[in-house]
PDB file of N, CA and C in Angstrom:
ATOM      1  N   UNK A   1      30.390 -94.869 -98.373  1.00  0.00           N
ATOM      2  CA  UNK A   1      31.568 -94.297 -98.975  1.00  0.00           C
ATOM      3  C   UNK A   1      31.274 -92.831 -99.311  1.00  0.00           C
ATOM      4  N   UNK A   2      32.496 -92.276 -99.030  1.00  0.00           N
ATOM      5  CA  UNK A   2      31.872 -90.417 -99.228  1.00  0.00           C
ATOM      6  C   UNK A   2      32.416 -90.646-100.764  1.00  0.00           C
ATOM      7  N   UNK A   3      31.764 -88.929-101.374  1.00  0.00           N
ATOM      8  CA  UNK A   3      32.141 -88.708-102.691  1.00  0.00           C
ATOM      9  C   UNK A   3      33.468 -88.707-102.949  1.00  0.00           C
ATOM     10  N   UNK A   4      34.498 -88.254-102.148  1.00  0.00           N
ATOM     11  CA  UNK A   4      35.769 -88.138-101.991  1.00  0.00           C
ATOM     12  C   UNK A   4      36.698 -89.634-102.270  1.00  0.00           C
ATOM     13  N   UNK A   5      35.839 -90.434-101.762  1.00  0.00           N
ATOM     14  CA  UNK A   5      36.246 -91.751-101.494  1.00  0.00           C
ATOM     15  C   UNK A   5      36.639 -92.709-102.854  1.00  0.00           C
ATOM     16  N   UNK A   6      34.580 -92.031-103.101  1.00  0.00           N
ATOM     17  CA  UNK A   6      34.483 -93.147-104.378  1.00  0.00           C
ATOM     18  C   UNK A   6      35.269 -92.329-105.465  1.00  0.00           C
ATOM     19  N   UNK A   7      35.238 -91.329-105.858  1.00  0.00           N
ATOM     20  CA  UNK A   7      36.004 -90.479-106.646  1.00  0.00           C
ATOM     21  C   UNK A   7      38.054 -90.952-106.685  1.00  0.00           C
ATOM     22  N   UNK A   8      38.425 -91.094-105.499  1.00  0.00           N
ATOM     23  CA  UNK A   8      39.805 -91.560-105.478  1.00  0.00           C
ATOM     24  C   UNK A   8      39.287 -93.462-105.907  1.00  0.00           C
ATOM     25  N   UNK A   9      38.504 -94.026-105.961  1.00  0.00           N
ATOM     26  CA  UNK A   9      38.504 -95.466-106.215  1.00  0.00           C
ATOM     27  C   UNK A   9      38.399 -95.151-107.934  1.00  0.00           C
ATOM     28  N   UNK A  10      37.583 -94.436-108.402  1.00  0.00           N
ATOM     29  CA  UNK A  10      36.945 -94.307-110.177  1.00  0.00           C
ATOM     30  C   UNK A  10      38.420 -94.351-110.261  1.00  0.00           C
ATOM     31  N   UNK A  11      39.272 -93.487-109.943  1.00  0.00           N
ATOM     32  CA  UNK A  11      40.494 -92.889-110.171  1.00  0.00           C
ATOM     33  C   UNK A  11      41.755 -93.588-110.232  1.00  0.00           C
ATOM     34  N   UNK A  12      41.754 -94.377-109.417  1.00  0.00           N
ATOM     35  CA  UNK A  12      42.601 -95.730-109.062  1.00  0.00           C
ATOM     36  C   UNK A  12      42.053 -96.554-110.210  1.00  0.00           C
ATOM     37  N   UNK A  13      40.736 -96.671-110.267  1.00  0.00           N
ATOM     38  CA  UNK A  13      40.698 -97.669-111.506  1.00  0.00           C
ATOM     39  C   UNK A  13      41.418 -97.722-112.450  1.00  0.00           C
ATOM     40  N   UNK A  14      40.923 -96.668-112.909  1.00  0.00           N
ATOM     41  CA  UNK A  14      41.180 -95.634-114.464  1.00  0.00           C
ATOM     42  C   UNK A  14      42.352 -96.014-114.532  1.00  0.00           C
ATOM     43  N   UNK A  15      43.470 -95.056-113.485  1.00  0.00           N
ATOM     44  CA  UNK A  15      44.722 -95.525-114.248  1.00  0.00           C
ATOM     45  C   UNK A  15      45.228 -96.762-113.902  1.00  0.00           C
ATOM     46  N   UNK A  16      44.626 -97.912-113.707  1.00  0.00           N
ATOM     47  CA  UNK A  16      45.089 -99.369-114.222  1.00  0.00           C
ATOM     48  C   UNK A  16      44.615 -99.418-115.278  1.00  0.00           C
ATOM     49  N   UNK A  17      43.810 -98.733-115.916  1.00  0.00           N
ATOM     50  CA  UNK A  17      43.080 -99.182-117.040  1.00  0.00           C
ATOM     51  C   UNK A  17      43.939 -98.894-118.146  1.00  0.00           C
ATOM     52  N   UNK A  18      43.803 -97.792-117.946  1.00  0.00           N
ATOM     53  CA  UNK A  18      45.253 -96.691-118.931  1.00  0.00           C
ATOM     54  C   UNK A  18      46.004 -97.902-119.761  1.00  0.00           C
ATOM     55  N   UNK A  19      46.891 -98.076-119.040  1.00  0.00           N
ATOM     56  CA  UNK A  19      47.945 -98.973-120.089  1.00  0.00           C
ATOM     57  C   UNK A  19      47.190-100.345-121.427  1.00  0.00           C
ATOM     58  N   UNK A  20      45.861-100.366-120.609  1.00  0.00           N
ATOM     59  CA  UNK A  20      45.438-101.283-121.394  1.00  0.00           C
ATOM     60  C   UNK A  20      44.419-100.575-122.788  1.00  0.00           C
ATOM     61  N   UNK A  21      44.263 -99.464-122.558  1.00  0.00           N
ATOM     62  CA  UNK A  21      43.352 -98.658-123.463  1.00  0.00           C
ATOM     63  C   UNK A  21      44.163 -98.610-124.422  1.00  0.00           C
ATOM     64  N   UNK A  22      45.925 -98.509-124.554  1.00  0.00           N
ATOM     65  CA  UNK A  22      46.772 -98.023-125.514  1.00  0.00           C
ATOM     66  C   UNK A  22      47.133 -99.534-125.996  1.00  0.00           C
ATOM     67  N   UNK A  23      46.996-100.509-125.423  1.00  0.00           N
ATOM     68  CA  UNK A  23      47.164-101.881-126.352  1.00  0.00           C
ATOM     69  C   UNK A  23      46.198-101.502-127.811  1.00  0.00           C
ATOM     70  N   UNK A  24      47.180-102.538-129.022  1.00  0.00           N
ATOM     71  CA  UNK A  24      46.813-102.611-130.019  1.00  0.00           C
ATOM     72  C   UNK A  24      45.986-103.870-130.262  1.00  0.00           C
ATOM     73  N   UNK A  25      46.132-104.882-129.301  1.00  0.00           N
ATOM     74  CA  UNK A  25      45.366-105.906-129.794  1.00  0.00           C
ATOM     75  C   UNK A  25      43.614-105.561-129.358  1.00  0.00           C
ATOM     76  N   UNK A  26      42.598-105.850-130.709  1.00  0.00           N
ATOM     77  CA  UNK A  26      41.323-105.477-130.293  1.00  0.00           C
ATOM     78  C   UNK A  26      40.660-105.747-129.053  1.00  0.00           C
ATOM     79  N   UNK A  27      40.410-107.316-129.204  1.00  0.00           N
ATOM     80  CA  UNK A  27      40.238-108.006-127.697  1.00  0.00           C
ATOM     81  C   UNK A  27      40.327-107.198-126.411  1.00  0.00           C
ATOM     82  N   UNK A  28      41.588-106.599-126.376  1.00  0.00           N
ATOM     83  CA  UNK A  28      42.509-105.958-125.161  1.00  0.00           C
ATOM     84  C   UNK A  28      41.942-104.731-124.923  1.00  0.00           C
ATOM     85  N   UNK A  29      42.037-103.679-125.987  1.00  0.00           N
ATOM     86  CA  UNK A  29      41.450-102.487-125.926  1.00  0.00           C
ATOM     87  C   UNK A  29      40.218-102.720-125.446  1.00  0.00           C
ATOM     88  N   UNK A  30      38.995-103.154-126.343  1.00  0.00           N
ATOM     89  CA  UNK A  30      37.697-103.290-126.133  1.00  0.00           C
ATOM     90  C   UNK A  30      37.047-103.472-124.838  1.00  0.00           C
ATOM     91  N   UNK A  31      37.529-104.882-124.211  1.00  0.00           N
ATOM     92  CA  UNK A  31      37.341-105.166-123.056  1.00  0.00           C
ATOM     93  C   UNK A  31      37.945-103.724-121.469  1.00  0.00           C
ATOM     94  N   UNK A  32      38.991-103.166-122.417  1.00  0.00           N
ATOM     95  CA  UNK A  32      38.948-101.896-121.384  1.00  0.00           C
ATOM     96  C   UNK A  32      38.762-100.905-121.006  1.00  0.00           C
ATOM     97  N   UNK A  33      38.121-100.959-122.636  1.00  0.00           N
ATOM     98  CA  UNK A  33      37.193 -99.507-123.220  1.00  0.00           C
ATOM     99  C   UNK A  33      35.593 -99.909-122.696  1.00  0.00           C
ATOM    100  N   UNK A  34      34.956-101.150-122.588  1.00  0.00           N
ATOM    101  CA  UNK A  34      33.999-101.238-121.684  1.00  0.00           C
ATOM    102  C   UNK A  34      33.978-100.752-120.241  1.00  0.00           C
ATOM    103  N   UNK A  35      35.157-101.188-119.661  1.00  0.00           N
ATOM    104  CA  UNK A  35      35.399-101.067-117.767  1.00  0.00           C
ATOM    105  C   UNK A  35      35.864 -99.268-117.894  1.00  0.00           C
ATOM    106  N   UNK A  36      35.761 -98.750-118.950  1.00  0.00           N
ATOM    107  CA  UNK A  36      36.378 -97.475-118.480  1.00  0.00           C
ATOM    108  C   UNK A  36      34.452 -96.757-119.355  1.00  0.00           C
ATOM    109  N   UNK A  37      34.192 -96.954-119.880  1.00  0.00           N
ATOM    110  CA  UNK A  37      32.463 -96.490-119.742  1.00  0.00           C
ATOM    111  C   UNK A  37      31.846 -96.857-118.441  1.00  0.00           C
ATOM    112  N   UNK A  38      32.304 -97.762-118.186  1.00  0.00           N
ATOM    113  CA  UNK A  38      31.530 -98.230-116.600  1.00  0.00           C
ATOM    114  C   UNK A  38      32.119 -97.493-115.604  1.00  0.00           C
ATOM    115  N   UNK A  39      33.216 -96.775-115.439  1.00  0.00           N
ATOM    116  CA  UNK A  39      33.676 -96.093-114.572  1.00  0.00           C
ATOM    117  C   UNK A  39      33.354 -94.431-115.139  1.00  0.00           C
ATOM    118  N   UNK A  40      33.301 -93.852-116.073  1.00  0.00           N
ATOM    119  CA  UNK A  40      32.620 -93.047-116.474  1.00  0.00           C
ATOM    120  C   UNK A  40      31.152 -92.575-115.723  1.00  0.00           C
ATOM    121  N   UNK A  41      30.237 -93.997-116.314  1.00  0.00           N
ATOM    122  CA  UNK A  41      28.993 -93.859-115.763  1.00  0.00           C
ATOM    123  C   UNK A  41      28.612 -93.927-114.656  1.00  0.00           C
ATOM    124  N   UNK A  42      29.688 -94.822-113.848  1.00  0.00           N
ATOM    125  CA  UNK A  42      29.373 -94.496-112.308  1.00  0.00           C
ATOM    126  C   UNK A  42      29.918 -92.938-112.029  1.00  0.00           C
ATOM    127  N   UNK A  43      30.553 -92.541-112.125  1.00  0.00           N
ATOM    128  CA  UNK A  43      31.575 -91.332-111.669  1.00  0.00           C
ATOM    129  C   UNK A  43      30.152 -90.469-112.017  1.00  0.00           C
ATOM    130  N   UNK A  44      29.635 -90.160-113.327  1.00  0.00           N
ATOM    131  CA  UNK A  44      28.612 -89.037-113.699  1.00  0.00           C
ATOM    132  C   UNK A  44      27.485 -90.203-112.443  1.00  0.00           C
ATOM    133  N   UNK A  45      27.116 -90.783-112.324  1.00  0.00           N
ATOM    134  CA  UNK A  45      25.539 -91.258-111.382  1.00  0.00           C
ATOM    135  C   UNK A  45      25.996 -90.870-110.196  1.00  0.00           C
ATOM    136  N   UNK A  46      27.103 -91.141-109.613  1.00  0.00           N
ATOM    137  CA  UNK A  46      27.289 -90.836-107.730  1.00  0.00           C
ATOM    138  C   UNK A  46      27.870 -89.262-108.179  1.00  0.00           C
ATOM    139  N   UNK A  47      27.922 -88.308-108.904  1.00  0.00           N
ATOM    140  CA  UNK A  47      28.026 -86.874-108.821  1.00  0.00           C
ATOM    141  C   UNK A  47      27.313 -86.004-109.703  1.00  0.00           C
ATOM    142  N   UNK A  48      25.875 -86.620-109.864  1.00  0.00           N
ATOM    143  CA  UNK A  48      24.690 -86.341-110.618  1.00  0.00           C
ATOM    144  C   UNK A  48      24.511 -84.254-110.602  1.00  0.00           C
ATOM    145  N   UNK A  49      25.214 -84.111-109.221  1.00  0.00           N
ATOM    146  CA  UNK A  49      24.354 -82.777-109.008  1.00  0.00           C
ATOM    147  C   UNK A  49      26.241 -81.624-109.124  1.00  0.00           C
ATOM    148  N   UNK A  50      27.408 -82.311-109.270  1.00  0.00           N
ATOM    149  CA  UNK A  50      28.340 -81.533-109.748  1.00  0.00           C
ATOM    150  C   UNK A  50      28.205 -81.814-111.310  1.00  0.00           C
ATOM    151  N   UNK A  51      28.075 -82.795-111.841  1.00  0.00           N
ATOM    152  CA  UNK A  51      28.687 -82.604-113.500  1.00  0.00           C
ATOM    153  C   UNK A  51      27.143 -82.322-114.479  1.00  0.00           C
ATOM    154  N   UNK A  52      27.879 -82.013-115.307  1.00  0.00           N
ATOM    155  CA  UNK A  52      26.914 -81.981-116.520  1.00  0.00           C
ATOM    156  C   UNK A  52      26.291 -82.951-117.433  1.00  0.00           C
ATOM    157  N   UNK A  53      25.197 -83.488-117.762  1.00  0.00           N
ATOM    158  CA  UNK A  53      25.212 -84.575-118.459  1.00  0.00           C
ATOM    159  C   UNK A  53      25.836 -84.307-119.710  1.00  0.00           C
ATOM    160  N   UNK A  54      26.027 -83.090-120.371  1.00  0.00           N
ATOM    161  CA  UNK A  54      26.600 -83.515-121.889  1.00  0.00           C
ATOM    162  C   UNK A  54      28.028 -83.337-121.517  1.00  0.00           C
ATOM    163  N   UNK A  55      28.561 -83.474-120.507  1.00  0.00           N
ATOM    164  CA  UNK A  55      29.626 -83.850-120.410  1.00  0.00           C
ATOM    165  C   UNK A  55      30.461 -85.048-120.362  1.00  0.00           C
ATOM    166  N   UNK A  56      29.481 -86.025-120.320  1.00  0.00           N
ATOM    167  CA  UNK A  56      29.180 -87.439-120.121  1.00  0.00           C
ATOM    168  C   UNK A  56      29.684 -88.058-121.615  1.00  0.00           C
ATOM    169  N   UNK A  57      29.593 -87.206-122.613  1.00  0.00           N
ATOM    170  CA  UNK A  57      30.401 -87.438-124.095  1.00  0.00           C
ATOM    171  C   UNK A  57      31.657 -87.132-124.530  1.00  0.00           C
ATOM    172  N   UNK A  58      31.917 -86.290-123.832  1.00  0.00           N
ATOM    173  CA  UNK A  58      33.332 -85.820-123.986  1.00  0.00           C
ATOM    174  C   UNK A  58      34.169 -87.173-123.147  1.00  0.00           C
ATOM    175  N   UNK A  59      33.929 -87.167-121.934  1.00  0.00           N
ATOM    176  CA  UNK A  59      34.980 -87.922-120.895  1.00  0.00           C
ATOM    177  C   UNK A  59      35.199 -89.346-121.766  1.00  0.00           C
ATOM    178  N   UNK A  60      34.109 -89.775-122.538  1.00  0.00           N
ATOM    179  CA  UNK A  60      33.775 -90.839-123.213  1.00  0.00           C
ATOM    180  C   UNK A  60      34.605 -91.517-124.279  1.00  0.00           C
ATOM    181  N   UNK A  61      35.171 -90.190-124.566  1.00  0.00           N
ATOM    182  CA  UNK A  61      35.787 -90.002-126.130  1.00  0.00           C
ATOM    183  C   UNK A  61      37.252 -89.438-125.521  1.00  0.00           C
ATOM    184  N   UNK A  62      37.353 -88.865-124.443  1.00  0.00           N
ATOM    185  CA  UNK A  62      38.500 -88.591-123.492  1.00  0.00           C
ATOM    186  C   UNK A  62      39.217 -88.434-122.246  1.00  0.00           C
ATOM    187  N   UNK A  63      39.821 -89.519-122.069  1.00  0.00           N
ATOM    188  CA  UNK A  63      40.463 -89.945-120.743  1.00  0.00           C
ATOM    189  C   UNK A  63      41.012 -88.710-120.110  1.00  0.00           C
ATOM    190  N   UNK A  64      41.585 -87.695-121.178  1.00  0.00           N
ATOM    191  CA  UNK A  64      41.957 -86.596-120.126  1.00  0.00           C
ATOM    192  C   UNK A  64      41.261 -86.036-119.843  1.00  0.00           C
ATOM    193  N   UNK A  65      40.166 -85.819-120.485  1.00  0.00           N
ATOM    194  CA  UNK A  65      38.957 -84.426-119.963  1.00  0.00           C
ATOM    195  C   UNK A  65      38.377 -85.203-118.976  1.00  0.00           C
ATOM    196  N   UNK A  66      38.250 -86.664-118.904  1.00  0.00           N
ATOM    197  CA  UNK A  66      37.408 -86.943-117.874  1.00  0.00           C
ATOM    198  C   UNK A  66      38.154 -87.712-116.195  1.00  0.00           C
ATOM    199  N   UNK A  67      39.772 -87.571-116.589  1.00  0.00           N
ATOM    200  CA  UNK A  67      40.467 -87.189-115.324  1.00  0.00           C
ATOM    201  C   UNK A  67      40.727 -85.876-114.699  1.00  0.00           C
ATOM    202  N   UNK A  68      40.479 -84.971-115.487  1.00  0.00           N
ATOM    203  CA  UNK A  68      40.369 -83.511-115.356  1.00  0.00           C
ATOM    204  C   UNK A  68      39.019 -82.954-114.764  1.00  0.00           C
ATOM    205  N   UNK A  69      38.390 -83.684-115.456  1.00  0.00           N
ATOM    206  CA  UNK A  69      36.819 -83.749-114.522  1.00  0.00           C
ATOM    207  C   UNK A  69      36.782 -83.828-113.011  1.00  0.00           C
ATOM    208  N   UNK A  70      37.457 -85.426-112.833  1.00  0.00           N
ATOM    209  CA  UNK A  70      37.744 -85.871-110.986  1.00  0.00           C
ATOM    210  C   UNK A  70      38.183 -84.989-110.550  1.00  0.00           C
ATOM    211  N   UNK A  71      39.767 -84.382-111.116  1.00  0.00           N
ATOM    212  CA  UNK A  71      40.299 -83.434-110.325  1.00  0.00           C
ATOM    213  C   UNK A  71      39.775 -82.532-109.782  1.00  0.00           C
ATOM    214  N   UNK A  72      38.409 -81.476-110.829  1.00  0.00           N
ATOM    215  CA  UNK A  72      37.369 -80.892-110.481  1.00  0.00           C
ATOM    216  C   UNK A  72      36.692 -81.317-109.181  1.00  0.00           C
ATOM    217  N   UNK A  73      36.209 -82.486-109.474  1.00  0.00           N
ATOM    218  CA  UNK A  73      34.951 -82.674-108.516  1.00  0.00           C
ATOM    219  C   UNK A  73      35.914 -83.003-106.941  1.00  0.00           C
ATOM    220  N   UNK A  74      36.947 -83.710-106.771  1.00  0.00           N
ATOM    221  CA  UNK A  74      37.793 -83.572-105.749  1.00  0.00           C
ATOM    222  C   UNK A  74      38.100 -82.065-104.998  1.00  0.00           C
ATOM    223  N   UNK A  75      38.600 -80.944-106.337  1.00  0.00           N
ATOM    224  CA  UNK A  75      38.368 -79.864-105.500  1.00  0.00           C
ATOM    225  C   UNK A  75      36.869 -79.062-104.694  1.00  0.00           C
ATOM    226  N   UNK A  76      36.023 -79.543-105.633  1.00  0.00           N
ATOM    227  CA  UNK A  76      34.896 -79.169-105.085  1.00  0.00           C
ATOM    228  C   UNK A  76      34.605 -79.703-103.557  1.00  0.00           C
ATOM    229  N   UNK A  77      34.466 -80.834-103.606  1.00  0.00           N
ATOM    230  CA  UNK A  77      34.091 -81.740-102.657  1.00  0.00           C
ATOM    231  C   UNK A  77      35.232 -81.241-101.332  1.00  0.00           C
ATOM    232  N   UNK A  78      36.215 -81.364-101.307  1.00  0.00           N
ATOM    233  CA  UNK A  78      37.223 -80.873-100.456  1.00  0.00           C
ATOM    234  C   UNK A  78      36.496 -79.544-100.111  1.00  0.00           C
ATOM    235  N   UNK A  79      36.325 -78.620-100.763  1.00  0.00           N
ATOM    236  CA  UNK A  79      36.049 -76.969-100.359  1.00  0.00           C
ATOM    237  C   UNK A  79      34.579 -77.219 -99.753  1.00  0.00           C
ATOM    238  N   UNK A  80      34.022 -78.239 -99.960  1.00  0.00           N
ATOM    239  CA  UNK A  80      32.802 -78.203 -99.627  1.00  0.00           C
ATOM    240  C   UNK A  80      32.842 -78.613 -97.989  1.00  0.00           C
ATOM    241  N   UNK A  81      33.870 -79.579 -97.490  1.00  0.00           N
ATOM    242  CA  UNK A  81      33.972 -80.083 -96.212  1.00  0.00           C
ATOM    243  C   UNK A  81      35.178 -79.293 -95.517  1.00  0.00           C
ATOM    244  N   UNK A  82      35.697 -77.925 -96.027  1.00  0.00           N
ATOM    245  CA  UNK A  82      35.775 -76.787 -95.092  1.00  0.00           C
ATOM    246  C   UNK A  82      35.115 -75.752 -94.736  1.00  0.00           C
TER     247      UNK A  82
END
């Protein structure tokens, strides 16, 4: 899978995840606040050499900075394969 690839899959995740991050029941949140650290941590391990590790706290604590991130690394990656 290219970076491009897995980057549109983190991405696809995420926003299924979305609607469930804004549930109020604990259970609900929790369980999707785990699958969205796990998509975090893959996203920073397969683009070790674009992101920053202390950036890895922010995305953590925020879904937008760290869809704003992809968008980043998508443009990169694109400019990189022209």
């Amino acid at each position: 899978m290219t970076p491009i690839e897995s980057i549109y899959e983190i991405k696809s995740a995420f926003l299924d995840l979305q609607r469930h991050l804004n549930k109020k029941k604990p259970v609900v949140y929790q369980r999707a606040h785990e699958r969205y650290e796990k998509l975090v941590n893959r996203f920073f391990k397969e683009n070790k050499d674009f992101v920053k590790p202390e950036q890895k706290l922010q995305c953590f604590d925020d879904p937008v900075s760290f869809m704003k991130l992809m968008d980043t690394a998508l443009e990169y990656y694109y400019e990189l394969g022209n």
